[in-house]
Structures are given as structure tokens and as C-alpha cells.
N, C-alpha and C. Protein backbone atom coordinates (compact mmCIF):
# COMPACT_ATOMS: atom_id res chain seq x y z
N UNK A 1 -1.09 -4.70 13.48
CA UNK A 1 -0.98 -5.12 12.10
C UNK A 1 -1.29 -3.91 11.22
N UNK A 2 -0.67 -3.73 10.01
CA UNK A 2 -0.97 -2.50 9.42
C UNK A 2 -1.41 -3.30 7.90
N UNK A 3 -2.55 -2.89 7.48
CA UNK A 3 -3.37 -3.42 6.57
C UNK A 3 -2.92 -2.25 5.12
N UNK A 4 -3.43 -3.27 4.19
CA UNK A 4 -3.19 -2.14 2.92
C UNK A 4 -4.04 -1.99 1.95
N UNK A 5 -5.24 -2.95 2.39
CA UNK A 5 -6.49 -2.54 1.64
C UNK A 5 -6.76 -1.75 0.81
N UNK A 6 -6.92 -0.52 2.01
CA UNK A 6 -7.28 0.80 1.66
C UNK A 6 -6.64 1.44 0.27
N UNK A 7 -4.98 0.94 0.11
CA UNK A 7 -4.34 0.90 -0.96
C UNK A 7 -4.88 0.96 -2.46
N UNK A 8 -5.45 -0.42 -2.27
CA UNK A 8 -5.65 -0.71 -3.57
C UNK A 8 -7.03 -0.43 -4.24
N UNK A 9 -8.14 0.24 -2.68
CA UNK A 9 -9.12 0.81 -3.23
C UNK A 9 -9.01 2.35 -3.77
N UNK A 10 -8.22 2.76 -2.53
CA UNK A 10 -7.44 4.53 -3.56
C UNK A 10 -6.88 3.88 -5.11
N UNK A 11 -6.10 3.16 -4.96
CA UNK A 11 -5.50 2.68 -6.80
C UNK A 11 -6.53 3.12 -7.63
N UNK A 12 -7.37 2.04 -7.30
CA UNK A 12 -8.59 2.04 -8.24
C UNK A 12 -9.73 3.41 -8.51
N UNK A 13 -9.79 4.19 -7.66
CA UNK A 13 -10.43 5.32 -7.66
C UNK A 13 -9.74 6.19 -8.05
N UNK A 14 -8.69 6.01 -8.48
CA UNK A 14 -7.81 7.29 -8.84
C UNK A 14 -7.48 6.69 -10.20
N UNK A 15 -7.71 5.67 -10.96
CA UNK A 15 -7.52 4.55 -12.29
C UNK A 15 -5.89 3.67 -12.25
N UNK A 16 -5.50 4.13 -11.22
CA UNK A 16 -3.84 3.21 -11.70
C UNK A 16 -4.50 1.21 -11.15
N UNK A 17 -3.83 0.57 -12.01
CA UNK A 17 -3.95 -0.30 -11.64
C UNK A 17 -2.66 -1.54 -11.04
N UNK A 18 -2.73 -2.43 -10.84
CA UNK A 18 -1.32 -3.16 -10.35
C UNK A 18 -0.56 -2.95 -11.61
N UNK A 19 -0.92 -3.44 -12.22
CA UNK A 19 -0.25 -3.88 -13.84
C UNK A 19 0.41 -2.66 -14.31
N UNK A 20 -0.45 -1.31 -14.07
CA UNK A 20 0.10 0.27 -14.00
C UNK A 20 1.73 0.40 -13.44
N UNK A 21 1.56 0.08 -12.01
CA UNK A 21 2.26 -0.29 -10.79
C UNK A 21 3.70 -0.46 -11.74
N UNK A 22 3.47 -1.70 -12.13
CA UNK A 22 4.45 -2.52 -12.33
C UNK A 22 5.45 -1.76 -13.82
N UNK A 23 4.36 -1.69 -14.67
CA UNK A 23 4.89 -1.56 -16.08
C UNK A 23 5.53 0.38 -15.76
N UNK A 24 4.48 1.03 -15.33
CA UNK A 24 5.15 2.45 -15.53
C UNK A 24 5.23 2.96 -14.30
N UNK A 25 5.48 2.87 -13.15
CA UNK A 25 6.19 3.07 -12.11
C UNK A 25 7.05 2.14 -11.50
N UNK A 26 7.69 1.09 -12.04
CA UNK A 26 8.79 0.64 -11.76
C UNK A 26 8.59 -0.27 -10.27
N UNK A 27 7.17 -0.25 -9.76
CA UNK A 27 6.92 -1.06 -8.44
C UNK A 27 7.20 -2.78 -8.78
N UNK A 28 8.01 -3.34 -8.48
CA UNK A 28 8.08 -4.37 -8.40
C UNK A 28 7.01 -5.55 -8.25
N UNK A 29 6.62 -6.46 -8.85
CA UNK A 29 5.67 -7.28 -8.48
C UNK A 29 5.65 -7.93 -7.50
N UNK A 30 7.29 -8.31 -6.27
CA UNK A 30 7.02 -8.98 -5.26
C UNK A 30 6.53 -7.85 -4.11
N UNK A 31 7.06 -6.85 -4.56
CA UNK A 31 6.15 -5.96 -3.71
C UNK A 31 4.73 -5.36 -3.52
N UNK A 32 4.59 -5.69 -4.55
CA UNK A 32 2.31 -5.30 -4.82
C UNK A 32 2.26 -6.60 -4.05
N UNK A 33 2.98 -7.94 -4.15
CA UNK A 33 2.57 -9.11 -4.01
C UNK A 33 2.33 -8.89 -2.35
N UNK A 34 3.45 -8.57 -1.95
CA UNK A 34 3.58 -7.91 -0.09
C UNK A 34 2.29 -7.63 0.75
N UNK A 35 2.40 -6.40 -0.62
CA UNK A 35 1.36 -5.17 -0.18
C UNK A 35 0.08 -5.70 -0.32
N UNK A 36 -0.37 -7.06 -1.18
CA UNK A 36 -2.00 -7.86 -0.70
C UNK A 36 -1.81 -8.53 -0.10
N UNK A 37 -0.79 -8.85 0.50
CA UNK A 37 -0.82 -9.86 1.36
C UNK A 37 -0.42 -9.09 2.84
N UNK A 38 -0.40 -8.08 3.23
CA UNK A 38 -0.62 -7.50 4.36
C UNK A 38 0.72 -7.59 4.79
N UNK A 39 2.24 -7.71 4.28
CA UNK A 39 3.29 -7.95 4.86
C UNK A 39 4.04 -7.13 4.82
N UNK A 40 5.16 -6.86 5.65
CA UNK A 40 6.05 -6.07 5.43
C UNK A 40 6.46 -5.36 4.44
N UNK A 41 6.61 -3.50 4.35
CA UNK A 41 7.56 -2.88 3.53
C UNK A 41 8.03 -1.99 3.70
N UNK A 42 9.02 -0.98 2.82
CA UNK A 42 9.96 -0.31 3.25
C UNK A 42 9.40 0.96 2.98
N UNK A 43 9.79 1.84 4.23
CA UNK A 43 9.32 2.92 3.62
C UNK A 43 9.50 3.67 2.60
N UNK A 44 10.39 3.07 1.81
CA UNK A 44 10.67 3.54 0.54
C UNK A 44 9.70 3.26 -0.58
N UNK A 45 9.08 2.12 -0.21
CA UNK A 45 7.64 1.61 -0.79
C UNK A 45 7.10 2.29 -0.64
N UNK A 46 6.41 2.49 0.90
CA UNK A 46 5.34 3.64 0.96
C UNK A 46 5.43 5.14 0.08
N UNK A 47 6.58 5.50 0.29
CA UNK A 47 6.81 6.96 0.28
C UNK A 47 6.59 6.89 -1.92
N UNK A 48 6.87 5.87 -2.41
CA UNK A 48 6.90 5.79 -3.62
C UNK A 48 5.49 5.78 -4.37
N UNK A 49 4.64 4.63 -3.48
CA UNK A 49 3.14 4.81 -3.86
C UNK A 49 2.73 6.18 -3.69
N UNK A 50 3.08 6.96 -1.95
CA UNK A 50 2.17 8.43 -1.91
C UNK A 50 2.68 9.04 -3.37
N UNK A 51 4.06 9.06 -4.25
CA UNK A 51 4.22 10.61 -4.72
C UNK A 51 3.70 9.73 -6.25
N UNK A 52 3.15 8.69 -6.15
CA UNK A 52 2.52 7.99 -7.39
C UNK A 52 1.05 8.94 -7.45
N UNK A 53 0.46 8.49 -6.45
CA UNK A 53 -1.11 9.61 -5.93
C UNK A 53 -0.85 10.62 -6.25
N UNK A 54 0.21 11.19 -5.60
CA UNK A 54 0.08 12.51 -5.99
C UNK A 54 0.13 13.70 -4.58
N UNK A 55 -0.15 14.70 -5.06
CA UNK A 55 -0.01 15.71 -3.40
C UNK A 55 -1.52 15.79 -2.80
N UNK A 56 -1.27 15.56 -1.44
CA UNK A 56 -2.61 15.33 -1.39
C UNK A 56 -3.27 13.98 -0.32
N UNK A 57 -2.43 13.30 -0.81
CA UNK A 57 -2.99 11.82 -0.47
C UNK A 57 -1.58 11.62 0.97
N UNK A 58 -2.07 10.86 1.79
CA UNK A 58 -0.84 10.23 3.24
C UNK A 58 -1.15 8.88 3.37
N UNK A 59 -0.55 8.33 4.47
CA UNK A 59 -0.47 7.11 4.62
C UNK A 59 -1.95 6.82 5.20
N UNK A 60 -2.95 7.78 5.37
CA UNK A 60 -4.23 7.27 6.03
C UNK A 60 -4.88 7.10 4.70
N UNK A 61 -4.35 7.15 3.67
CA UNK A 61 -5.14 6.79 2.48
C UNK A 61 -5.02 5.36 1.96
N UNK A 62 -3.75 4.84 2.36
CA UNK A 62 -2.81 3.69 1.65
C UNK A 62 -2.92 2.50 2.46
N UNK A 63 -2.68 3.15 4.07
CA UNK A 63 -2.73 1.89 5.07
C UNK A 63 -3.99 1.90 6.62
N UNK A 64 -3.83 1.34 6.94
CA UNK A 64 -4.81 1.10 8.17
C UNK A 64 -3.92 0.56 9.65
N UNK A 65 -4.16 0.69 10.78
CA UNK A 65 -3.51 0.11 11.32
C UNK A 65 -4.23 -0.68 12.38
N UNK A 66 -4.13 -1.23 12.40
CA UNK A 66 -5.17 -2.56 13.58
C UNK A 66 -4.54 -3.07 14.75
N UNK A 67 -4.45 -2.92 16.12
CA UNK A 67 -3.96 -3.36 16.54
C UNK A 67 -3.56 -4.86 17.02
N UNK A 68 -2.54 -5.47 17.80
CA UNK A 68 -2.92 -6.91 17.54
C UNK A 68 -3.77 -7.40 18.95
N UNK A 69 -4.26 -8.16 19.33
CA UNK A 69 -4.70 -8.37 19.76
C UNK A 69 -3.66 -9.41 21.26
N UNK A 70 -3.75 -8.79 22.20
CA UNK A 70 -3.03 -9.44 23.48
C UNK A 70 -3.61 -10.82 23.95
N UNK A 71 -2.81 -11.73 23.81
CA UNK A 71 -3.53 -13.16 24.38
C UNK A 71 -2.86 -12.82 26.16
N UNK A 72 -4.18 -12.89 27.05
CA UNK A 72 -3.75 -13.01 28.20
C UNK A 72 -2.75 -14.54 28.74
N UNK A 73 -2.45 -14.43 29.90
CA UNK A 73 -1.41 -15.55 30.31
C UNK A 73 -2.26 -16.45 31.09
């Protein structure tokens, strides 16, 4: 599972906020919506938040990755 937490605590430490997101970078709201809810996106998403941050920042800033967990048989 790849988490996006981490996302929205970089947002906030750096001052952009969703509402930022939306109004002056053109991020769509079903996609912030995605991105708290831990679901699928494109890397065109990703790659759009890093050059929002800035140079500097990668995907170990934005996402997490967890593995899933194997139910034996």
C-alpha cells in the first residue's frame, strides 16, 4: 500500500495548503480527495506535487510505502 500522509504534512511545513492545491496549482479536488484517502494516482500527479515543492524534495517526502500484508492459505 503506498500511503500519502507524509504529503500533506510536507504541504503544511512548507505553507501550501489543499485549497492552495486547488485554486493556484490547478490540482484537482478529486485528486487531493484520492490522495487522503490513500488511493490510486498518476504519476503525473506525483511528478506535479514534487515540482510544486520545489527542487529538493522526492517521492520519500510525499509517499510511504507499506507493504501488504500476506494472508497465509
Amino acid at each position: 500500500m503506498i500511503k500519502f500522509d507524509k504529503l500533506f504534512k510536507t504541504l503544511k511545513e512548507n505553507g501550501i495548503s489543499q485549497y492552495s492545491l486547488y485554486k493556484n496549482y490547478e490540482v484537482s479536488r478529486s485528486q487531493i480527495q484520492r490522495l487522503k484517502n490513500n488511493q490510486s494516482v498518476t504519476t503525473h500527479t506525483l511528478n506535479m506535487l514534487l515540482n510544486i515543492l520545489g527542487e529538493g524534495f522526492t517521492l520519500d517526502d510525499i509517499a510511504e510505502f507499506i507493504p501488504d500484508v500476506k494472508k497465509e492459505k
